[in-house]
N, C-alpha and C. Protein backbone atom coordinates (compact mmCIF):
# COMPACT_ATOMS: atom_id res chain seq x y z
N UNK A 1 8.24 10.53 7.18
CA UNK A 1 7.19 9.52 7.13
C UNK A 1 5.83 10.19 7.36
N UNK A 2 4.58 9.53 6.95
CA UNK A 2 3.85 9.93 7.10
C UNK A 2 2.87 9.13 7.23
N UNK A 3 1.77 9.03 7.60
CA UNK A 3 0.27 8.16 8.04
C UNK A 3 -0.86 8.52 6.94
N UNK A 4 -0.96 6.63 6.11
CA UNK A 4 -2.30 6.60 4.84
C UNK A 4 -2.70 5.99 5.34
N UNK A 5 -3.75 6.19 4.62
CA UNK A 5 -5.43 5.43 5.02
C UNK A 5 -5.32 4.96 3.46
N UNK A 6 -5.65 3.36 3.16
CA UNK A 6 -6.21 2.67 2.16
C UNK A 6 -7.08 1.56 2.24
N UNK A 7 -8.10 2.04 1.28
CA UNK A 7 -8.93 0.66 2.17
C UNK A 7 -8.76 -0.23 0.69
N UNK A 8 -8.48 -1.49 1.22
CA UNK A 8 -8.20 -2.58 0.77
C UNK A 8 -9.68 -3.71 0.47
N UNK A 9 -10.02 -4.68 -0.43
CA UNK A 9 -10.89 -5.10 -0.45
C UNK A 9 -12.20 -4.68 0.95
N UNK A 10 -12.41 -3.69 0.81
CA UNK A 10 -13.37 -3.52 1.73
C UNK A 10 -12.79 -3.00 3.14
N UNK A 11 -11.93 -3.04 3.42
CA UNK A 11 -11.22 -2.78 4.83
C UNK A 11 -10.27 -1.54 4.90
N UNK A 12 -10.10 -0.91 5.53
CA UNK A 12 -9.40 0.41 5.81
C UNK A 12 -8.26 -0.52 6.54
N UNK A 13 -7.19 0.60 6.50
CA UNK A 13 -5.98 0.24 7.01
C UNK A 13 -4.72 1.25 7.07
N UNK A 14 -4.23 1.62 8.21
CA UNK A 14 -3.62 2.88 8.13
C UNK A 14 -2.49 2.29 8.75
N UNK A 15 -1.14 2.85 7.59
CA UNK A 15 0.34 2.70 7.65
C UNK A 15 0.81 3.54 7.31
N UNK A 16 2.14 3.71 8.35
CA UNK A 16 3.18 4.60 8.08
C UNK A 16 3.85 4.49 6.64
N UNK A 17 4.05 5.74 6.16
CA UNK A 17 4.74 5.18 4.40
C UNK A 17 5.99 6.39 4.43
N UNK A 18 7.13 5.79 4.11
CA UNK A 18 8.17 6.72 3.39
C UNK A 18 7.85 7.84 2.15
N UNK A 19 7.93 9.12 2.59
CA UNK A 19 7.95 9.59 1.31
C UNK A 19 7.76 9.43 -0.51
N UNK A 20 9.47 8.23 -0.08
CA UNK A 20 9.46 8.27 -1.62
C UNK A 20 8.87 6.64 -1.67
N UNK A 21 8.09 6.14 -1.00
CA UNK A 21 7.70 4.70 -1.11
C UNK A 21 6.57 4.62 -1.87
N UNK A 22 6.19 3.62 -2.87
CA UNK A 22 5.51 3.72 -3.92
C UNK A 22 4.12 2.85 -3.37
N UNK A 23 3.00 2.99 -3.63
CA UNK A 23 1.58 2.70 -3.10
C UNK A 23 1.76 1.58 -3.41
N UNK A 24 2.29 0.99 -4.60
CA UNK A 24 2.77 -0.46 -5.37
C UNK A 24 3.42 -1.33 -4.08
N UNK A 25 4.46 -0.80 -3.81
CA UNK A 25 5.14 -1.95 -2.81
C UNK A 25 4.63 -1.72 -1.31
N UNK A 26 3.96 -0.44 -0.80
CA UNK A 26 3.07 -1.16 0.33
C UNK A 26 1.84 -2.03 0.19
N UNK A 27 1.35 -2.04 -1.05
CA UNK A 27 0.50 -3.04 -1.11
C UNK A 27 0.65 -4.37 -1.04
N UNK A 28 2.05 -4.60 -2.07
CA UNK A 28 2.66 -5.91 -2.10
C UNK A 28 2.80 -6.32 -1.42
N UNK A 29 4.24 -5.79 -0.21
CA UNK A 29 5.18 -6.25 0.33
C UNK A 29 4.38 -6.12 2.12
N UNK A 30 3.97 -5.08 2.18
CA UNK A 30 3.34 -4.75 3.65
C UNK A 30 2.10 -4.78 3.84
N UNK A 31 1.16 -4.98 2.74
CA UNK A 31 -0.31 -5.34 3.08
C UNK A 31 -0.87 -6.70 2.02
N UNK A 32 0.36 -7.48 2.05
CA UNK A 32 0.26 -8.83 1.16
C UNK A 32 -0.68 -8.94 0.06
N UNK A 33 -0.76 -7.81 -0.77
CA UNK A 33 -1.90 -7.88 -1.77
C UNK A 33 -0.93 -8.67 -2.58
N UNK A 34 -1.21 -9.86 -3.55
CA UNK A 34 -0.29 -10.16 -4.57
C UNK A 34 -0.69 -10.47 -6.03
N UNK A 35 -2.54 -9.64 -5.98
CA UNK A 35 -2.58 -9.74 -6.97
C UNK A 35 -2.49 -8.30 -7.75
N UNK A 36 -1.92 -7.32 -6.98
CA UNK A 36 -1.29 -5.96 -7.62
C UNK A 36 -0.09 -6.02 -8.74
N UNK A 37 -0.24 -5.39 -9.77
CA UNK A 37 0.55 -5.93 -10.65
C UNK A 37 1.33 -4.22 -11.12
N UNK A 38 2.48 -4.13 -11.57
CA UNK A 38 2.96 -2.78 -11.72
C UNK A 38 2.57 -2.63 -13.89
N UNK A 39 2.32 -1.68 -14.14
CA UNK A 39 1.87 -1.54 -15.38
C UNK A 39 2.86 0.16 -15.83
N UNK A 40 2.96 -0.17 -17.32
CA UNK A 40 3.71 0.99 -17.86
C UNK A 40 2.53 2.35 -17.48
């Protein structure tokens, strides 16, 4: 595991993330963004 920094509409926010965990589903699932959408 490891410790990111993303700042989100204007706000910083630092979470632990799995390796193989995709920037996509901590946004979704753990920083309730839901208007992130996954694209080819």
């Amino acid at each position: 595991m490891r410790e990111s920094e993303v700042k989100v509409n204007g706000q910083i926010r630092m979470r632990e993330m799995k390796d193989n965990e995709l920037l996509l589903d901590l946004l979704r699932d753990r920083l309730e963004v839901k208007s992130v959408k996954a694209a080819c």
